[in-house]
N, C-alpha and C. Protein backbone atom coordinates (compact mmCIF):
# COMPACT_ATOMS: atom_id res chain seq x y z
N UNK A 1 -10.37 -38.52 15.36
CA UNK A 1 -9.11 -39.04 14.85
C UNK A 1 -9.34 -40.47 14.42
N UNK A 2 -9.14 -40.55 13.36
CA UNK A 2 -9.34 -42.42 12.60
C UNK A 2 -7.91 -42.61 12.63
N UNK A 3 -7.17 -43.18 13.16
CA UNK A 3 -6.13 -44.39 12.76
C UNK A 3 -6.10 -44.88 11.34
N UNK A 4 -7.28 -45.54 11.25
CA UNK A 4 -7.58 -45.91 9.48
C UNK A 4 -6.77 -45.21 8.41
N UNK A 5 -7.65 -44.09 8.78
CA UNK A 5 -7.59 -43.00 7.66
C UNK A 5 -6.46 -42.60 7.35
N UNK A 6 -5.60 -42.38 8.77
CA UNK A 6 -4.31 -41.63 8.38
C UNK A 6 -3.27 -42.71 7.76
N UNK A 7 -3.65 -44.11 8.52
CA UNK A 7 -2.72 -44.91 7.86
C UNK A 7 -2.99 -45.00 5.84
N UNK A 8 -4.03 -45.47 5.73
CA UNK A 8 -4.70 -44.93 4.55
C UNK A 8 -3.52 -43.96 3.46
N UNK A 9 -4.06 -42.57 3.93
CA UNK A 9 -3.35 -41.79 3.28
C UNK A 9 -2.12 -41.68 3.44
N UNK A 10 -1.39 -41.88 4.50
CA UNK A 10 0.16 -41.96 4.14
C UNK A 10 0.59 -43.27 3.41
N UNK A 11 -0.02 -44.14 3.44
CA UNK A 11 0.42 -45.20 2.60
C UNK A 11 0.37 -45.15 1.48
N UNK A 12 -1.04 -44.54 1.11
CA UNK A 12 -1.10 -43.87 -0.54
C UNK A 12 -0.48 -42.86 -1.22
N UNK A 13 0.31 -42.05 -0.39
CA UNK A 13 1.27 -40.93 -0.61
C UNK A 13 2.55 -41.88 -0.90
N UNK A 14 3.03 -42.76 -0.25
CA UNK A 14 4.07 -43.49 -0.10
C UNK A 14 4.50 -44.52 -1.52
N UNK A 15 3.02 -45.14 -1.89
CA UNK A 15 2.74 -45.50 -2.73
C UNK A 15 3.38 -45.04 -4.31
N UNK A 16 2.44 -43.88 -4.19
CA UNK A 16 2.37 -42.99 -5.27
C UNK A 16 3.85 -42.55 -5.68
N UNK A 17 5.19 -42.82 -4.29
CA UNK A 17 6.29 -41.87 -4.94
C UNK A 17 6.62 -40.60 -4.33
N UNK A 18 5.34 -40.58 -3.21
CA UNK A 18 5.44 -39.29 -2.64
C UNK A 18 5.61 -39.28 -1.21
N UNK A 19 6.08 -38.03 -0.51
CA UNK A 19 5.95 -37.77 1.04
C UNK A 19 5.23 -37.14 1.40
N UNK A 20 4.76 -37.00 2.70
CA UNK A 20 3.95 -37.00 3.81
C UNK A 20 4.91 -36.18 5.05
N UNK A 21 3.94 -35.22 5.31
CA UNK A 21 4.31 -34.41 6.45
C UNK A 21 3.20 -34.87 7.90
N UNK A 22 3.54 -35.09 8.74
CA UNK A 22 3.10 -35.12 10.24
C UNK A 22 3.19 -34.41 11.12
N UNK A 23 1.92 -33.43 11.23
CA UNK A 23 2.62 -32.74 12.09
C UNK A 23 1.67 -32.33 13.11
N UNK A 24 2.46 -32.15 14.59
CA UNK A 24 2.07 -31.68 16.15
C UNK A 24 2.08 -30.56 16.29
N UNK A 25 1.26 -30.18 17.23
CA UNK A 25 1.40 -29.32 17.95
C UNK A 25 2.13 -28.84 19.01
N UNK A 26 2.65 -29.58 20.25
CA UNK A 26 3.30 -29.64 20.92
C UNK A 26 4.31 -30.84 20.72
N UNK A 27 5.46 -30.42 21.11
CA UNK A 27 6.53 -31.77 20.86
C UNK A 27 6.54 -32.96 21.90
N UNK A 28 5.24 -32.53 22.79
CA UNK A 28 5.01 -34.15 23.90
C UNK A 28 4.48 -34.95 22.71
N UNK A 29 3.55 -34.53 21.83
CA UNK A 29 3.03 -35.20 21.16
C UNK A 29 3.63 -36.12 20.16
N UNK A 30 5.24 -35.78 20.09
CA UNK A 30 5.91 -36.51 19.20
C UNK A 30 5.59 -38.10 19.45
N UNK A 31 6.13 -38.30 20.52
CA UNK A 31 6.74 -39.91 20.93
C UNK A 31 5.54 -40.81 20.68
N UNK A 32 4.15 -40.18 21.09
CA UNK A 32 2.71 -41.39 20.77
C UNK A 32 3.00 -41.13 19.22
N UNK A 33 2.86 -40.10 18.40
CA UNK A 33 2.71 -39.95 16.85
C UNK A 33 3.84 -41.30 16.36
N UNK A 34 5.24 -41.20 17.28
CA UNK A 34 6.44 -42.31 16.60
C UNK A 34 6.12 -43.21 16.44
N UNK A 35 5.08 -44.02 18.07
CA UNK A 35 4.71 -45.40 18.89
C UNK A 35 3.68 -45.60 17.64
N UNK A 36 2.93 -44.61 16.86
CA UNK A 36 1.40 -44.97 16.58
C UNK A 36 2.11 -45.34 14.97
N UNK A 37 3.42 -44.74 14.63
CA UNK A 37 3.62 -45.06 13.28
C UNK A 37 4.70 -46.65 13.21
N UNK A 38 5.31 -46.71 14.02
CA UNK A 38 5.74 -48.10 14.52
C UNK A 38 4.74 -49.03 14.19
N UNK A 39 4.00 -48.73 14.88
CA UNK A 39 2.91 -50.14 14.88
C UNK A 39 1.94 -50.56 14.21
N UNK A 40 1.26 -49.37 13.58
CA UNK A 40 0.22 -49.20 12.68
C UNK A 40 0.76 -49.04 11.00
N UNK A 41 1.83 -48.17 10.86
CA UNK A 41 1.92 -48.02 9.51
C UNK A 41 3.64 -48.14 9.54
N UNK A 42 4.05 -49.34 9.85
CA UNK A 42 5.64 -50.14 9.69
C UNK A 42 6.14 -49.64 8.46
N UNK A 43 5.31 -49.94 7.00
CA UNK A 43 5.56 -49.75 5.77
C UNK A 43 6.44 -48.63 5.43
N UNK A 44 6.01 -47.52 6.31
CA UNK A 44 6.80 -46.15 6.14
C UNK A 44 7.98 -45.52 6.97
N UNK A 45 9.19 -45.18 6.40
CA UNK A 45 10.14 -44.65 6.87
C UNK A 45 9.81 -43.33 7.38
N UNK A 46 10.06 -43.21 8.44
CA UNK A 46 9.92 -41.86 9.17
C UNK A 46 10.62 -41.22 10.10
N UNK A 47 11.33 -39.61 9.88
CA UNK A 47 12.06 -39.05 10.68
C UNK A 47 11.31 -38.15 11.68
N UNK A 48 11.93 -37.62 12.50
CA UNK A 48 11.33 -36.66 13.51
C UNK A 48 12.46 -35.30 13.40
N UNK A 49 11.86 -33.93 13.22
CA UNK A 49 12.40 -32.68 13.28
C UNK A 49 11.74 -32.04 14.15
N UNK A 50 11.95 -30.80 15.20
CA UNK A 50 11.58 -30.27 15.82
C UNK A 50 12.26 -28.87 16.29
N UNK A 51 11.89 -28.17 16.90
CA UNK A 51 12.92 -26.75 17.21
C UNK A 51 13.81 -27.13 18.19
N UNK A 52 13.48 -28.21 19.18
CA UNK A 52 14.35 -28.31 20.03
C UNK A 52 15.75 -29.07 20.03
N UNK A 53 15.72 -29.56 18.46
CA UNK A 53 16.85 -30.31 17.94
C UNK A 53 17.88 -29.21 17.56
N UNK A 54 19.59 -29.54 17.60
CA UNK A 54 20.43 -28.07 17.28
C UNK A 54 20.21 -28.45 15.85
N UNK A 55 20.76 -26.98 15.51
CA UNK A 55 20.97 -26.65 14.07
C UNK A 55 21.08 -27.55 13.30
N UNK A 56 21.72 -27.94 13.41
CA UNK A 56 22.74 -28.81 13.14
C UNK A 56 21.78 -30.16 12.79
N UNK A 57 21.67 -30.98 13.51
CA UNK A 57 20.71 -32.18 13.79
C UNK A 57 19.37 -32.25 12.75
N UNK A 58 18.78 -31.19 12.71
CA UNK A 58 17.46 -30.37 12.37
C UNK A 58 17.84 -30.38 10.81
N UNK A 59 19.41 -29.50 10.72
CA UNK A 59 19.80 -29.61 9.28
C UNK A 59 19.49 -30.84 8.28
N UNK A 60 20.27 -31.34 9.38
CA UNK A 60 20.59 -32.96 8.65
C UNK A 60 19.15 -34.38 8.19
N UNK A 61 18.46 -33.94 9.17
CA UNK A 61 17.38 -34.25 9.23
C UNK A 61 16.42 -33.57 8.12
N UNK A 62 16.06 -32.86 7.74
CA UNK A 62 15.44 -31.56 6.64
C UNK A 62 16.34 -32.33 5.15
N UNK A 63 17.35 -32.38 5.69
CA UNK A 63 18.26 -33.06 4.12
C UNK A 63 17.74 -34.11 3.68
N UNK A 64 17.96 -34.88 4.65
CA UNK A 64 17.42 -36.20 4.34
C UNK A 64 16.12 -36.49 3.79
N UNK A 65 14.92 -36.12 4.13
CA UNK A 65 13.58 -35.71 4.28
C UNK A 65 13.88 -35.45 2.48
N UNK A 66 14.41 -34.41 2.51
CA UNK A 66 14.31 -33.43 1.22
C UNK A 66 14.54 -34.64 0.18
N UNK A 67 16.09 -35.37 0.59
CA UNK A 67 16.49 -36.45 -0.44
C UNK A 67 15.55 -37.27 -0.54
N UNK A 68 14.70 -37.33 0.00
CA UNK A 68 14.02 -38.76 -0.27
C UNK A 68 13.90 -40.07 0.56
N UNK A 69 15.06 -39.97 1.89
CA UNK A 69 15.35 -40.98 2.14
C UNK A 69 13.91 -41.59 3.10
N UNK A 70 13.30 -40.39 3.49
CA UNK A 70 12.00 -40.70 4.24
C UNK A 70 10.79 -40.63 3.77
N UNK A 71 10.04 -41.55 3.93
CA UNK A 71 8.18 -41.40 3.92
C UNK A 71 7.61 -40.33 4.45
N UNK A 72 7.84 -39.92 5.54
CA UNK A 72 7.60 -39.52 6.51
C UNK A 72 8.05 -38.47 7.18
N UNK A 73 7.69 -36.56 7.62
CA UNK A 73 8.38 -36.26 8.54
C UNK A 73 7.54 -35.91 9.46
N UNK A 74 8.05 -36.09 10.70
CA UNK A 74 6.95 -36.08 11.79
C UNK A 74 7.52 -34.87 12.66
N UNK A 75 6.75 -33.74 13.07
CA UNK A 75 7.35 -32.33 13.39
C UNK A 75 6.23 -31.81 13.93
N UNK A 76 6.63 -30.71 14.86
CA UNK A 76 6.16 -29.85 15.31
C UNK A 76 5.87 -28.74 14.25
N UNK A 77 5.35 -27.08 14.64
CA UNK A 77 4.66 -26.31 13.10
C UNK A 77 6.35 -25.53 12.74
N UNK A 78 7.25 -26.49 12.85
CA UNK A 78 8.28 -25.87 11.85
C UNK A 78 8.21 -26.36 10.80
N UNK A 79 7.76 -26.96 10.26
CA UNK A 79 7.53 -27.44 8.81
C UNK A 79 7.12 -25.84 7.98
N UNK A 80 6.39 -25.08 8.78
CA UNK A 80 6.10 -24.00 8.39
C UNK A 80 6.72 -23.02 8.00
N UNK A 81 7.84 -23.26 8.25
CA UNK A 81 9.16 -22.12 8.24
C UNK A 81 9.81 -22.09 6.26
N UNK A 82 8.99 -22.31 5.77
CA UNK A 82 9.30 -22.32 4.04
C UNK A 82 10.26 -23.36 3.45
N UNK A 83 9.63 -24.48 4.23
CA UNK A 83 10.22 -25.68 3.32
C UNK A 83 9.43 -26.02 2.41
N UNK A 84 9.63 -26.21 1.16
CA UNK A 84 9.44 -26.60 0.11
C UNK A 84 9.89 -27.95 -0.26
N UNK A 85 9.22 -28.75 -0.65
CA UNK A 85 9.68 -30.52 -1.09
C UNK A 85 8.80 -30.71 -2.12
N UNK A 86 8.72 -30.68 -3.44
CA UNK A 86 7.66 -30.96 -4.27
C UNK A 86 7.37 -32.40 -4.44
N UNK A 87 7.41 -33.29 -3.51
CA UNK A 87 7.41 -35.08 -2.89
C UNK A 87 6.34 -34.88 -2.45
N UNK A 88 6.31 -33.88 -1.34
CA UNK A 88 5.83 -34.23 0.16
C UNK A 88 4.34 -33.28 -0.04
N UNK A 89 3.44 -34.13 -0.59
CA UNK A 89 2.04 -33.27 -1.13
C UNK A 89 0.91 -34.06 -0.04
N UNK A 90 1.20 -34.99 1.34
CA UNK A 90 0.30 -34.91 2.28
C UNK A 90 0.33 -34.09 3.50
N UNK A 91 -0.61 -33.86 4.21
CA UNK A 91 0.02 -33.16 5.07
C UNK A 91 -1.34 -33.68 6.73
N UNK A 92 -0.76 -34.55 7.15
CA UNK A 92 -1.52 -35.15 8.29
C UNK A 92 -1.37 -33.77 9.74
N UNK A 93 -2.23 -34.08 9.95
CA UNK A 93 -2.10 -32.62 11.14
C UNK A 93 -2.74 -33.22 12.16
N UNK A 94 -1.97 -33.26 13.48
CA UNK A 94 -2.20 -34.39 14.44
C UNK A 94 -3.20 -33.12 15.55
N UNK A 95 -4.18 -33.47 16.47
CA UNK A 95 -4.55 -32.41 17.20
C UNK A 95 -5.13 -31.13 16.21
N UNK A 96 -5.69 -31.12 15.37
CA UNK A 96 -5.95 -29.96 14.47
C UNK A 96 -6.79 -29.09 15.33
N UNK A 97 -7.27 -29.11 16.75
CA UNK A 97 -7.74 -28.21 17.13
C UNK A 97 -6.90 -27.88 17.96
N UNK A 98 -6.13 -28.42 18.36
CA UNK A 98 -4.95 -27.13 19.33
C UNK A 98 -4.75 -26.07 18.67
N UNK A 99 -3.96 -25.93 17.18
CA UNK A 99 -4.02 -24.93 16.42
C UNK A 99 -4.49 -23.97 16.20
N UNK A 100 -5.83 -23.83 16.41
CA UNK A 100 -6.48 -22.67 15.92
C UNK A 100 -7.37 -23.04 15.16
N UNK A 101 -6.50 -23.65 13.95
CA UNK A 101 -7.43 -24.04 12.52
C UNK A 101 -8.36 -24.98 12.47
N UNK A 102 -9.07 -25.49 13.59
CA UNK A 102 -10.29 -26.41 13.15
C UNK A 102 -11.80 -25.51 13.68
């Protein structure tokens, strides 16, 4: 895991006009991913979505994201659930070996 790097590329996504997806594996993992974007990459606006948020919350959050209003969404693998954002062309994957996929 580089710090660097990820700051790096979300900044250059950010840059460019575009968003950036973040995403965990487990939702403990949220709160260091928040602490690490606080401090390291300030520049970027960033929300948090997760399953354990209601409908509702999750909705509103996904809207926003969608509008534009964020750099950033930082989530567990519901991102997976067929959201579409033609913005949001990074896709940081925190823990890539919990997953499966590394």
């Amino acid at each position: 895991w580089d710090p660097v790097l990820v700051r790096e590329a979300l900044l250059r996504e950010k840059y460019r006009g575009g968003q950036a997806y973040y995403v965990a594996p487990r939702l403990k993992d949220l709160p260091d991913i928040e602490k690490f974007l606080r401090e390291q990459v300030p520049e970027v606006k960033f929300v948090v979505g997760h399953g354990q948020m209601s409908a509702t919350q999750l909705e509103e959050v996904m809207s926003a994201f969608y509008d534009g209003e964020y750099d950033v969404l930082v989530s567990t693998t519901i991102v997976e659930s067929g959201i579409d954002i033609p913005t949001a062309n990074t896709l940081v994957v925190h823990r890539a070996d919990m997953f499966g996929l590394a």
